[in-house]
Protein backbone atom coordinates (compact mmCIF):
# COMPACT_ATOMS: atom_id res chain seq x y z
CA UNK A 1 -30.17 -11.25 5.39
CA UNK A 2 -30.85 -10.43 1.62
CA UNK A 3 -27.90 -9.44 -0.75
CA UNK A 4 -29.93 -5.98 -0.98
CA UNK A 5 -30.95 -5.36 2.44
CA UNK A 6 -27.29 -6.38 3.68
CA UNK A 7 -25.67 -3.80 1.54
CA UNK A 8 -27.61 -1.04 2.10
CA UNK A 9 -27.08 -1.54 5.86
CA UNK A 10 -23.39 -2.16 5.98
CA UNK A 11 -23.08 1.18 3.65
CA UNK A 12 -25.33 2.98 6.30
CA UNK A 13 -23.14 2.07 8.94
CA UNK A 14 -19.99 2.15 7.24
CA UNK A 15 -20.26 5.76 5.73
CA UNK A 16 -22.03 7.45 9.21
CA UNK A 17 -18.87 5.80 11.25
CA UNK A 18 -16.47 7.02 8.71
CA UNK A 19 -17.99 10.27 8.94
CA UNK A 20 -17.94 10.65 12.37
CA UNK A 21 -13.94 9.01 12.63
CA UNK A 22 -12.72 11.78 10.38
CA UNK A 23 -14.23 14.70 13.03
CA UNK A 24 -12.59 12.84 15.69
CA UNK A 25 -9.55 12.52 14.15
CA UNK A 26 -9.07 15.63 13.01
CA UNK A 27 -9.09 17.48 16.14
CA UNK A 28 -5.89 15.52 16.73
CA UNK A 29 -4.45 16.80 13.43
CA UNK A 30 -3.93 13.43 12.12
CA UNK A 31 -4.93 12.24 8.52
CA UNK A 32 -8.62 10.64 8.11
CA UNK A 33 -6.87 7.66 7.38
CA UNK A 34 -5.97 6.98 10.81
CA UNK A 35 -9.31 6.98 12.13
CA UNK A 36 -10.51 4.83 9.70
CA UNK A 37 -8.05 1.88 10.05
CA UNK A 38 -8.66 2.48 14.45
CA UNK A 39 -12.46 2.50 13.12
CA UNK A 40 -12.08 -1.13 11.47
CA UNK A 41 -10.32 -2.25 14.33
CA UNK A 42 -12.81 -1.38 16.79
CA UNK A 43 -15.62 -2.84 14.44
CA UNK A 44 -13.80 -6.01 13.51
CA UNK A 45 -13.05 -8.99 15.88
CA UNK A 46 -10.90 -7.46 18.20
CA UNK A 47 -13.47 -5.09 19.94
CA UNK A 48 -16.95 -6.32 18.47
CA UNK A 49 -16.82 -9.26 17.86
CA UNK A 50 -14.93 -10.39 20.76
CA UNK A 51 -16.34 -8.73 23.66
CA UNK A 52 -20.03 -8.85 21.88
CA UNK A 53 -19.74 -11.50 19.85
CA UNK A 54 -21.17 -9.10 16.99
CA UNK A 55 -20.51 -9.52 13.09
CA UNK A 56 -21.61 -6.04 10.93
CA UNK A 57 -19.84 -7.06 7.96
CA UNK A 58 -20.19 -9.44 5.17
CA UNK A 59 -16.27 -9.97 3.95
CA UNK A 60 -17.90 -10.12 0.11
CA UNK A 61 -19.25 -6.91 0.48
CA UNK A 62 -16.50 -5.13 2.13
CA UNK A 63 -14.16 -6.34 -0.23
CA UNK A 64 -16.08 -4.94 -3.10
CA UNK A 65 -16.07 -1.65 -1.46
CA UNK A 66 -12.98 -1.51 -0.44
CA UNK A 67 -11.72 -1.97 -4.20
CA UNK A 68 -13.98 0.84 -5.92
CA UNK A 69 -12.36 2.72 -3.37
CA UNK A 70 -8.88 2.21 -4.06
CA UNK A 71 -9.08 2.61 -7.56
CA UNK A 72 -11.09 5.84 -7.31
CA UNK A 73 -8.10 6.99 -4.61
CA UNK A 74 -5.61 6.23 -6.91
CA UNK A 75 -7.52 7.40 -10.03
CA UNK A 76 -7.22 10.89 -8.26
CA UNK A 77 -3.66 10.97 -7.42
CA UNK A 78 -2.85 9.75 -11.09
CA UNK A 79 -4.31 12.92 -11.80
CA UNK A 80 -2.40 14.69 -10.02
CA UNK A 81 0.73 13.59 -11.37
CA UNK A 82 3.00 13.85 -14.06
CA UNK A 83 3.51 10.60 -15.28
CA UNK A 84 6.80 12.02 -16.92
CA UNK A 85 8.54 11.57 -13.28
CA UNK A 86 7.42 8.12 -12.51
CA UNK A 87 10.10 6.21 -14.40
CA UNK A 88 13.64 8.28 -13.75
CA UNK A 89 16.47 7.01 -12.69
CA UNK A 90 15.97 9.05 -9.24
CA UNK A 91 12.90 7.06 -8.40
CA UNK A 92 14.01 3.39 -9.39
CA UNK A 93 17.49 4.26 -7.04
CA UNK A 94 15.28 5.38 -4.44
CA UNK A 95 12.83 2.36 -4.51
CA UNK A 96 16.21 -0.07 -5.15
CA UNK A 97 17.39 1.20 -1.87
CA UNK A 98 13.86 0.40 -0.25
CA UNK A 99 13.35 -2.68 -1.51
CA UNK A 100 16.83 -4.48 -0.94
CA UNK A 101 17.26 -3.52 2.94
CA UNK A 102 14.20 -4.34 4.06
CA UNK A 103 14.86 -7.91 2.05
CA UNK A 104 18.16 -8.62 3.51
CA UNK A 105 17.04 -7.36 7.19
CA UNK A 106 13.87 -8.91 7.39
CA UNK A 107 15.74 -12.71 6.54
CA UNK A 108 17.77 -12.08 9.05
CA UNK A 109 15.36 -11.44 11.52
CA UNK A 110 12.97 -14.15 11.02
CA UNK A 111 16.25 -16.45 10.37
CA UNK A 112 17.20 -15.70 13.82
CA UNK A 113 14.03 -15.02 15.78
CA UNK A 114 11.69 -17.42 14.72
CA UNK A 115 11.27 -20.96 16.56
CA UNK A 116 12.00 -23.89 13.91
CA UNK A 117 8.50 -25.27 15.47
CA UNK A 118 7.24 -22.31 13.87
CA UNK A 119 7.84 -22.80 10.41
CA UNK A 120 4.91 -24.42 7.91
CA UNK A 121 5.09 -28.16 7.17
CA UNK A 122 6.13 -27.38 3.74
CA UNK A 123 8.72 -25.09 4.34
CA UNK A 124 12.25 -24.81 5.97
CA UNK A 125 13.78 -21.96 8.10
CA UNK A 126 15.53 -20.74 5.21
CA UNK A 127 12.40 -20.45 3.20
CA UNK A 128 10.35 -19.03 5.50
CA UNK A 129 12.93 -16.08 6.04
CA UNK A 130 12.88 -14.94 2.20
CA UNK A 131 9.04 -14.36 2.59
CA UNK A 132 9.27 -12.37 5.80
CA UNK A 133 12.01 -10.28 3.46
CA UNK A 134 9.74 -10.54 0.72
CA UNK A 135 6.73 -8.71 2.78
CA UNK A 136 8.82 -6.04 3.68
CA UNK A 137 9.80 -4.66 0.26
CA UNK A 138 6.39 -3.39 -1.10
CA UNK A 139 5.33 0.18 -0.17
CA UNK A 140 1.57 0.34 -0.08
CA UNK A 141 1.12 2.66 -2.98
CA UNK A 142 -2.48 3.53 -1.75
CA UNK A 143 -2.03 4.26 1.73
CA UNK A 144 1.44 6.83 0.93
CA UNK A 145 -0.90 8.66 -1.85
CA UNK A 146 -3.78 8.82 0.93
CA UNK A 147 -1.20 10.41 3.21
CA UNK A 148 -0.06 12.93 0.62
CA UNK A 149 -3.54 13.64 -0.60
CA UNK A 150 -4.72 14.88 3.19
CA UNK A 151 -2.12 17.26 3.31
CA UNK A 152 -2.80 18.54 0.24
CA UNK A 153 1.17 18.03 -1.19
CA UNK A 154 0.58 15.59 -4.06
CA UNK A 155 2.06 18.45 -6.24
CA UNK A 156 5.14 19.00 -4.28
CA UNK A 157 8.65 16.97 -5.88
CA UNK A 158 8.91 15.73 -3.14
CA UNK A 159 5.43 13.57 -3.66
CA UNK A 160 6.11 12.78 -7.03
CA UNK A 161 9.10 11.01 -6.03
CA UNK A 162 7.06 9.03 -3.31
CA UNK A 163 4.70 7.94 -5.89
CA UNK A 164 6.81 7.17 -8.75
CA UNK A 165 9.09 5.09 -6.21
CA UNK A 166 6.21 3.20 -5.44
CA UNK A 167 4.61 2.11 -8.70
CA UNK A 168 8.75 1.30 -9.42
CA UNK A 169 8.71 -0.58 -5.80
CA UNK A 170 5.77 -2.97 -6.75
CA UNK A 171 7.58 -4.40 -10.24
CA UNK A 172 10.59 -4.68 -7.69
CA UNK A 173 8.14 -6.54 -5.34
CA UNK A 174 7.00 -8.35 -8.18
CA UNK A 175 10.50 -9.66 -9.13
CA UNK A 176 11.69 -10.60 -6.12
CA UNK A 177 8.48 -12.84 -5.26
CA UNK A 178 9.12 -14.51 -8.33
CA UNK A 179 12.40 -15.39 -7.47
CA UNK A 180 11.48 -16.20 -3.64
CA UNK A 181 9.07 -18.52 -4.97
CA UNK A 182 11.04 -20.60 -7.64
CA UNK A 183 13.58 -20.76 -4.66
CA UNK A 184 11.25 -22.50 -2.18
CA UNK A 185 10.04 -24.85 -5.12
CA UNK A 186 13.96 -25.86 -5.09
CA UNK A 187 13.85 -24.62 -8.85
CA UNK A 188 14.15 -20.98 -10.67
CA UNK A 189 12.24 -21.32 -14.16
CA UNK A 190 13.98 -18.16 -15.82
CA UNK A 191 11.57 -18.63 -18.49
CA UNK A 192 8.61 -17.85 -16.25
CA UNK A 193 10.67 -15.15 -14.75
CA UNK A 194 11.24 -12.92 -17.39
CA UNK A 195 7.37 -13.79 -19.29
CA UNK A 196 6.26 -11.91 -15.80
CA UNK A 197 9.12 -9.28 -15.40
CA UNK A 198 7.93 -8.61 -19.53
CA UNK A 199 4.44 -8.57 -19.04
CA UNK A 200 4.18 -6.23 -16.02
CA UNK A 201 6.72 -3.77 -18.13
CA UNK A 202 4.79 -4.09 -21.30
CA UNK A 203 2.09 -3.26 -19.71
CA UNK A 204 3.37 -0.43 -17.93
CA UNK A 205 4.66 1.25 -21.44
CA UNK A 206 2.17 -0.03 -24.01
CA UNK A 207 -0.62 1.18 -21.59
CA UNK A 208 1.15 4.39 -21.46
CA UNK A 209 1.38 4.58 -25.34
CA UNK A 210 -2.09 3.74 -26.64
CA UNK A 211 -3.46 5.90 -23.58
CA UNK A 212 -1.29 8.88 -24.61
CA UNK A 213 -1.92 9.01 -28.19
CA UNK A 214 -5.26 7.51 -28.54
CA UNK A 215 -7.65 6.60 -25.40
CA UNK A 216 -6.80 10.89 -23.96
CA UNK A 217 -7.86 12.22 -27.48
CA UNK A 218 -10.84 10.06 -27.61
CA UNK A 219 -11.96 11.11 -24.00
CA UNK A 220 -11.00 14.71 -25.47
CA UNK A 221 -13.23 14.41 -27.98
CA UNK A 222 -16.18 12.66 -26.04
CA UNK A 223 -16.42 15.48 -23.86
CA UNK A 224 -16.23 18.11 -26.33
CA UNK A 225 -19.10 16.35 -28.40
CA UNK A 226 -21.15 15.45 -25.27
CA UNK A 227 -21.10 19.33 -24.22
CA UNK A 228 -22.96 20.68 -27.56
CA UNK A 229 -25.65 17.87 -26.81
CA UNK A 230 -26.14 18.79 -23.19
CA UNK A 231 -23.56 15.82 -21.91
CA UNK A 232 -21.65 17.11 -19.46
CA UNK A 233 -20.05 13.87 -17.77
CA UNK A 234 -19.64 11.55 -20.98
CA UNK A 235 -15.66 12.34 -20.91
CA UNK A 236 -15.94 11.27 -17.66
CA UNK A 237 -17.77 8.04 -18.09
CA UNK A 238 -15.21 6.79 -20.42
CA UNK A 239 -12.70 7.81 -18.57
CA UNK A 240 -13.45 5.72 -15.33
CA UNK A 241 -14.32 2.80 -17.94
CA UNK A 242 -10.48 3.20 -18.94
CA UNK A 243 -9.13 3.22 -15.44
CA UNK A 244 -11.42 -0.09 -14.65
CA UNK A 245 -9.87 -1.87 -18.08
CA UNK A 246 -6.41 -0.86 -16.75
CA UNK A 247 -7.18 -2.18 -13.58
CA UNK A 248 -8.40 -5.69 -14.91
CA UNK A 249 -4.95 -5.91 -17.19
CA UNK A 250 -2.46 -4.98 -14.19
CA UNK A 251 -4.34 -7.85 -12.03
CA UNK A 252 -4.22 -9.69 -15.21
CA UNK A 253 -0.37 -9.50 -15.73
CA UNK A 254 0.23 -10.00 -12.42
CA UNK A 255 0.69 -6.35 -10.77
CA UNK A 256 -1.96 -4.56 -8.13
CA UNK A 257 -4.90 -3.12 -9.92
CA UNK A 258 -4.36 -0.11 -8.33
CA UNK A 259 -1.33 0.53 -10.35
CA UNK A 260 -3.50 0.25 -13.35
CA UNK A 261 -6.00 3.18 -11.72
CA UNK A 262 -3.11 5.16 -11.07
CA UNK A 263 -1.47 4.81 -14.71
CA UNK A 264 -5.39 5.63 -16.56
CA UNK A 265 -5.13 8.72 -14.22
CA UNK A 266 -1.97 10.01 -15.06
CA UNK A 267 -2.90 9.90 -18.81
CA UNK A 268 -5.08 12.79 -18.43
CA UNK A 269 -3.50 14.80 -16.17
CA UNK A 270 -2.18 17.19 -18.20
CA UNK A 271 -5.47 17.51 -20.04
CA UNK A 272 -7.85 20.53 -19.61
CA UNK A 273 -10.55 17.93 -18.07
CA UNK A 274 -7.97 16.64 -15.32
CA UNK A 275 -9.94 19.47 -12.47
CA UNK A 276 -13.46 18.28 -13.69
CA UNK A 277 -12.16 14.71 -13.31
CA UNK A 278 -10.50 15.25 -10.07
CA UNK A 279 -14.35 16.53 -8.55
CA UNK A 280 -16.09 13.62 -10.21
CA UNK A 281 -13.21 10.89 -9.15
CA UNK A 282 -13.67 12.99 -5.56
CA UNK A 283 -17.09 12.35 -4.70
CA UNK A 284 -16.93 8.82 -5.64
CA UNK A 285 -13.90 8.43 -3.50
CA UNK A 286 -15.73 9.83 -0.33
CA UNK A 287 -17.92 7.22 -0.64
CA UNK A 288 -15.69 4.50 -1.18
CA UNK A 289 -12.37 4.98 -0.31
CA UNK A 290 -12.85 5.12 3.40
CA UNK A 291 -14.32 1.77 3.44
CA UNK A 292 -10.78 0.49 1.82
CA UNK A 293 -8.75 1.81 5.08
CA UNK A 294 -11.67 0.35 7.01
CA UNK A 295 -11.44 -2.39 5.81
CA UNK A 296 -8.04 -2.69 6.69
CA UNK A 297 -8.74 -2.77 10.58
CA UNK A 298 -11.49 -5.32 9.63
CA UNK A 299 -8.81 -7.93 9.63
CA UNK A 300 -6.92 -7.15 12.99
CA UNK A 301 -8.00 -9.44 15.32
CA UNK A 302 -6.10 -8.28 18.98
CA UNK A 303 -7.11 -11.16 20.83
CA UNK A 304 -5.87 -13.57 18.71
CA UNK A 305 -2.30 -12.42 19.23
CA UNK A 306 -1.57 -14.07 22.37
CA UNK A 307 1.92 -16.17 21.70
CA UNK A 308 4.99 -17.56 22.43
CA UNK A 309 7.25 -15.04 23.67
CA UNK A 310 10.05 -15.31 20.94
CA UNK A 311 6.84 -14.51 18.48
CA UNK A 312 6.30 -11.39 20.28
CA UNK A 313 9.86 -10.53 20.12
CA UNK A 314 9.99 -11.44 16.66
CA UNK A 315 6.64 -8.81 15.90
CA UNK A 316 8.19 -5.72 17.71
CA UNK A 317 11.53 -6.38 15.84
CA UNK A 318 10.06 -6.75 12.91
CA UNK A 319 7.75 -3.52 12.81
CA UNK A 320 10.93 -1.85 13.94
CA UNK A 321 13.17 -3.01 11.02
CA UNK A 322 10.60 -2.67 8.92
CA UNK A 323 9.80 1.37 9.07
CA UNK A 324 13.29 1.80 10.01
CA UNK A 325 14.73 -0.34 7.11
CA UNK A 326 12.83 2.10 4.23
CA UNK A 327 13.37 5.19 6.12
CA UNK A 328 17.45 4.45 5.50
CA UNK A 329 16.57 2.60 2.22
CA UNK A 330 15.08 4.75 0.38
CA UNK A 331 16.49 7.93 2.45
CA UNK A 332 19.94 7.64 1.54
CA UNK A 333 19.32 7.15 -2.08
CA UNK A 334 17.07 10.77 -2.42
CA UNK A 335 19.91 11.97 0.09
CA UNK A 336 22.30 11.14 -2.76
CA UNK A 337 20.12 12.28 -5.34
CA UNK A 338 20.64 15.76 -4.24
CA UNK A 339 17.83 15.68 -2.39
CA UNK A 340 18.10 17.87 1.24
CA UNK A 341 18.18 15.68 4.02
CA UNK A 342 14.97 17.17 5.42
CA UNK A 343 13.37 16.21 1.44
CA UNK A 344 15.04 12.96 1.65
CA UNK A 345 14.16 12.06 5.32
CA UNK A 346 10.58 12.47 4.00
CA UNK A 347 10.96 10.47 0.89
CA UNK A 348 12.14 8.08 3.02
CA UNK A 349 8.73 8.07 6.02
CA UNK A 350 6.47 8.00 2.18
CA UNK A 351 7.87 5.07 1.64
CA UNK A 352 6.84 2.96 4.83
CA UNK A 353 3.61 2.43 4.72
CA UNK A 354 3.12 -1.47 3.73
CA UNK A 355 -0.51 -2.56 2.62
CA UNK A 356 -2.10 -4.60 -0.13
CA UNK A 357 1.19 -6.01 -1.84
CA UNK A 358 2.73 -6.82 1.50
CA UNK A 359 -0.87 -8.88 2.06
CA UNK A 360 -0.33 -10.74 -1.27
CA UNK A 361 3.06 -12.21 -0.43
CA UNK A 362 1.74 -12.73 3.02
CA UNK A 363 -1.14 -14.64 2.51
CA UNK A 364 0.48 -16.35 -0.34
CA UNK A 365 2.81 -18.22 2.47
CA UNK A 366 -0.32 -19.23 4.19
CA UNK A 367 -2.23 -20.50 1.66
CA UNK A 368 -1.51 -24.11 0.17
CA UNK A 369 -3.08 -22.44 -3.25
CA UNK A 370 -3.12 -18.61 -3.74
CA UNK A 371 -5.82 -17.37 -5.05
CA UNK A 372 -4.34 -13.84 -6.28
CA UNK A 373 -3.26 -13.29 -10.18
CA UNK A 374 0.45 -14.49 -9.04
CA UNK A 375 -0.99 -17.49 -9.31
CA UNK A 376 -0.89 -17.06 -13.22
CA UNK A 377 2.43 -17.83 -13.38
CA UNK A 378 3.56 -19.01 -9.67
CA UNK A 379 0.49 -21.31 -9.79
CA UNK A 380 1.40 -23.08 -6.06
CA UNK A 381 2.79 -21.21 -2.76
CA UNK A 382 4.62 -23.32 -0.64
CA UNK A 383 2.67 -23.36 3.34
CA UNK A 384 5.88 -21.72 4.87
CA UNK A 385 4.45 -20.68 8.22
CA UNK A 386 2.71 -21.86 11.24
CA UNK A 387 -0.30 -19.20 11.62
CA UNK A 388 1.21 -17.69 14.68
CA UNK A 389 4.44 -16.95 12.87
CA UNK A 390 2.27 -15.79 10.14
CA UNK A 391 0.13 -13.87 12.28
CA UNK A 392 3.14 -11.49 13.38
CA UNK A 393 3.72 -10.98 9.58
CA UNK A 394 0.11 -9.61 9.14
CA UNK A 395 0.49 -7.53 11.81
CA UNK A 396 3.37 -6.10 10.76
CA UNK A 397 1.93 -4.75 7.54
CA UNK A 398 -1.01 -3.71 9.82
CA UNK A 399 1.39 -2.11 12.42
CA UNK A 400 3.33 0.09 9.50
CA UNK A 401 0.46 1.15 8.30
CA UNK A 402 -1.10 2.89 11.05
CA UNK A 403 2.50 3.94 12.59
CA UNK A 404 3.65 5.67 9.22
CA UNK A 405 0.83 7.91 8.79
CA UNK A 406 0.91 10.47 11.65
CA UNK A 407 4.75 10.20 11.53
CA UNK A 408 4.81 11.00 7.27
CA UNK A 409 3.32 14.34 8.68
CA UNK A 410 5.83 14.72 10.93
CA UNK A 411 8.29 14.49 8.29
CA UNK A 412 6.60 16.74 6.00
CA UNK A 413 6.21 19.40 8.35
CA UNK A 414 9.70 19.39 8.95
CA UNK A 415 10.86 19.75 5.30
CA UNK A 416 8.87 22.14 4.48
CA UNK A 417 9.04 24.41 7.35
CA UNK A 418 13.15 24.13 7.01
CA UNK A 419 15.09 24.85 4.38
CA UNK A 420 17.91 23.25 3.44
CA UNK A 421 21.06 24.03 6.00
CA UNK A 422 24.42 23.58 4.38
CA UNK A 423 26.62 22.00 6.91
CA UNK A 424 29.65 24.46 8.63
CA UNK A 425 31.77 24.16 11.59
CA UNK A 426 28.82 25.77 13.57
CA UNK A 427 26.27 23.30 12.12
CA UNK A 428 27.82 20.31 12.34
CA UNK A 429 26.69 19.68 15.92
CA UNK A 430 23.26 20.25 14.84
CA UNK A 431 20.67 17.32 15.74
CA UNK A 432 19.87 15.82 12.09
CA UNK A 433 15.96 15.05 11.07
CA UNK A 434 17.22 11.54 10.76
CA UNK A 435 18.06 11.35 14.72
CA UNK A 436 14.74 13.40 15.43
CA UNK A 437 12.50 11.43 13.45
CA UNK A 438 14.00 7.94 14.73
CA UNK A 439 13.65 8.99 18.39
CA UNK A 440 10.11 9.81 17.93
CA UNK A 441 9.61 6.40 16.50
CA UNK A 442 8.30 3.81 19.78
CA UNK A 443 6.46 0.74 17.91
CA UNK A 444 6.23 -0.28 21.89
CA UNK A 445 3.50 2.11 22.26
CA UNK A 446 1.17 0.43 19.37
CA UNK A 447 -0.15 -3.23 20.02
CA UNK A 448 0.47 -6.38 18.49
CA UNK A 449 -2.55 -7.32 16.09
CA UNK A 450 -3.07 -11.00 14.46
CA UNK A 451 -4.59 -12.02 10.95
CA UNK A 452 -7.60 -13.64 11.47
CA UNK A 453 -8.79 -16.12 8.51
CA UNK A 454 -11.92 -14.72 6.93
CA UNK A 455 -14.37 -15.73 3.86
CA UNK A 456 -17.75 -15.78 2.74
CA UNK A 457 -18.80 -18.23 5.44
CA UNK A 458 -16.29 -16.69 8.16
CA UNK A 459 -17.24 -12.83 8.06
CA UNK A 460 -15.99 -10.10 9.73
């Protein structure tokens, strides 16, 4: 089909089906987001294309999509932050806690539970286990600020910690595939090391800087100017050219490009343009940012995810360290912060959901040659997994993901319905939210899904 005629049909079909998910999922009081990742499932290979032998999708296309509409999602909840409470100590203890238990446990359990005949022909049991760890450290900044965004609490402290845990979480990430890496090469080139650790901080506060004292005032003025000539989006317009341009330097250096989108949108939050911005980011977010959970689902491929039994083993205990792992890690640490337990027991569900950095370190075990922007400095990934062993990664992150969003509500409802209970001799036999939240948990009740290799001449 032509390039034209393809994209206006997948957009047809992807926006009406989006549409109609977020009615449906709704009346269960669940975030759109939910329906949208169930709706890429059903479309994808593990309900069309295997029982109809049906593609919709063109991978190319999707992809595209599915970026616009993570930048414009994050773009928004920039806006609605104060970029003055990303970087506190509060926030890196919090995403310290969240990134080294979910390292340490996840070695373990792929050190223990995975069959040697399992492991990639270029990598050794110990090797493999540091990237299993290594996929389990990175929230998925876009899928926590969807969350927050649906119930309408990006401007609670509680959020604010979420978010500024995870931009911290993904240098974190960042660091600690570095180091995975230069392990599994059987060397550690510090200088490489710290050029990347430099680079990704550099940007992080010279972005800040020049945004803050020159690119707001400029948009500032634009917008003023454009008004007495009849221009009422010009501010605008250069404003989403500034969040693409931080986008292309964070992939550039090495970081998610969302975490450039979410910087450009913090720099005018405390402007008087930030509600016009938020209405015009909005719109082209319902367009595109559906598509990016969608797209999500796209790569679950159920059939595929018939195994060895010590694989399947190794999936469910895997999904279950991995929610439960954050919920502690980064828990405790807000706890500690003198954050209420019910506060902290919901810092700690924000922090679960694992998406597109988890997917980088994933596929970058896979691949013989990565062909993300860690490749700038990491240039070759070790092939440390058999694809079975790598499919119950991938479905991990895929598992997480659709697991932590109904229960992040769960844990938002409770802290802020209760207020914080100072513990007595009558309280002490109280059931905590920790207990509550962790017997709700079942990852039995959610199936195992598989990665399923796709590409320009393999689509969806």
């Amino acid at each position: 089909m032509a390039g034209t005629e393809a994209l206006f049909q997948q957009l047809t079909i992807l926006l009406v089906l989006a549409t109609l998910s977020h009615f449906t999922i709704k009346r269960f009081r669940q975030p759109t987001i939910v329906g949208e990742i169930v709706l890429g499932i059903l479309l994808g290979p593990s309900v069309l294309g295997f029982y109809f032998n049906v593609t919709l999708f063109d991978p190319a296309l999707v992809a595209s999509f599915a970026s616009l509409g993570a930048i414009f999602l994050l773009f928004v909840i920039g806006l609605e932050t104060d970029f003055r409470t990303i970087y506190t100590r509060k926030n890196i203890f919090v995403a310290s806690g969240g990134v080294a238990l979910p390292l340490v446990f996840g070695f373990l359990a792929a050190l223990f539970l995975v069959p040697a005949t399992d492991v990639g022909v270029n990598g050794t049991q110990f090797t493999m286990a540091l990237f299993v760890g290594a996929t389990l450290t990175a929230t998925s900044t876009a899928i926590a600020a969807a969350v927050l965004l649906d119930l309408g609490l990006m401007r609670r402290p509680i959020a604010e910690t979420i978010m500024g845990a995870a931009v911290v979480d993904d240098i974190l990430s960042l660091i600690i595939l570095s180091l995975v890496v230069g392990t599994t090469r059987g060397q550690l080139d510090p200088v490489a090391l710290g050029i990347l650790v430099a680079t990704a901080l550099a940007f992080l506060g010279v972005g800040m800087a020049v945004g803050l004292y020159f690119f707001r005032k400029v948009v500032v003025r634009i917008q003023v100017e454009g008004m007495k000539l009849g221009l009422k989006h010009g501010g605008f317009i250069i404003a989403m050219a500034i969040t693409f341009l931080y986008a292309f330097v964070a992939e550039v250096v090495g970081l998610s490009a969302i975490v450039g989108a979410f910087l450009a949108g913090s720099l005018f939050g405390s402007t008087p343009l930030r509600e016009d911005f938020t209405e015009g980011a909005g719109y082209l977010g319902a367009v595109f940012t559906p598509i990016f959970f969608i797209s999500l689902g796209l790569q679950v491929d159920l059939p595929a995810a018939v195994g060895s039994a010590q694989l399947l083993l190794f999936g469910v205990v895997l999904t279950f360290l991995a929610i439960v792992t954050k919920v502690v890690g980064c828990g405790i640490p807000a706890w500690l912060s003198k954050m209420s337990r019910h506060e902290a027991a919901s810092v700690g569900w924000g922090m679960t959901p694992r998406g597109e950095v988890g997917l980088i370190v994933a596929l970058s075990t896979s691949l013989p040659r990565t062909t993300s922007t860690w490749s700038n400095v990491l240039m070759r990934m070790p092939s440390s997994f058999s694809i079975r062993a790598f499919s119950r990664v991938f479905s991990n992150t895929m598992r997480t993901s659709a697991i932590s969003a109904p229960r992040v509500r769960m844990a938002f409802t409770i802290a802020k319905r209760v207020p914080p209970v100072e513990i007595t001799s009558s309280t002490k036999t109280t059931r905590s939210p920790w207990r509550m939240l962790l017997m709700n948990m079942s990852v039995f009740e959610y199936p195992v899904v598989c990665f399923r290799d796709t590409s320009p001449s393999r689509p969806y």
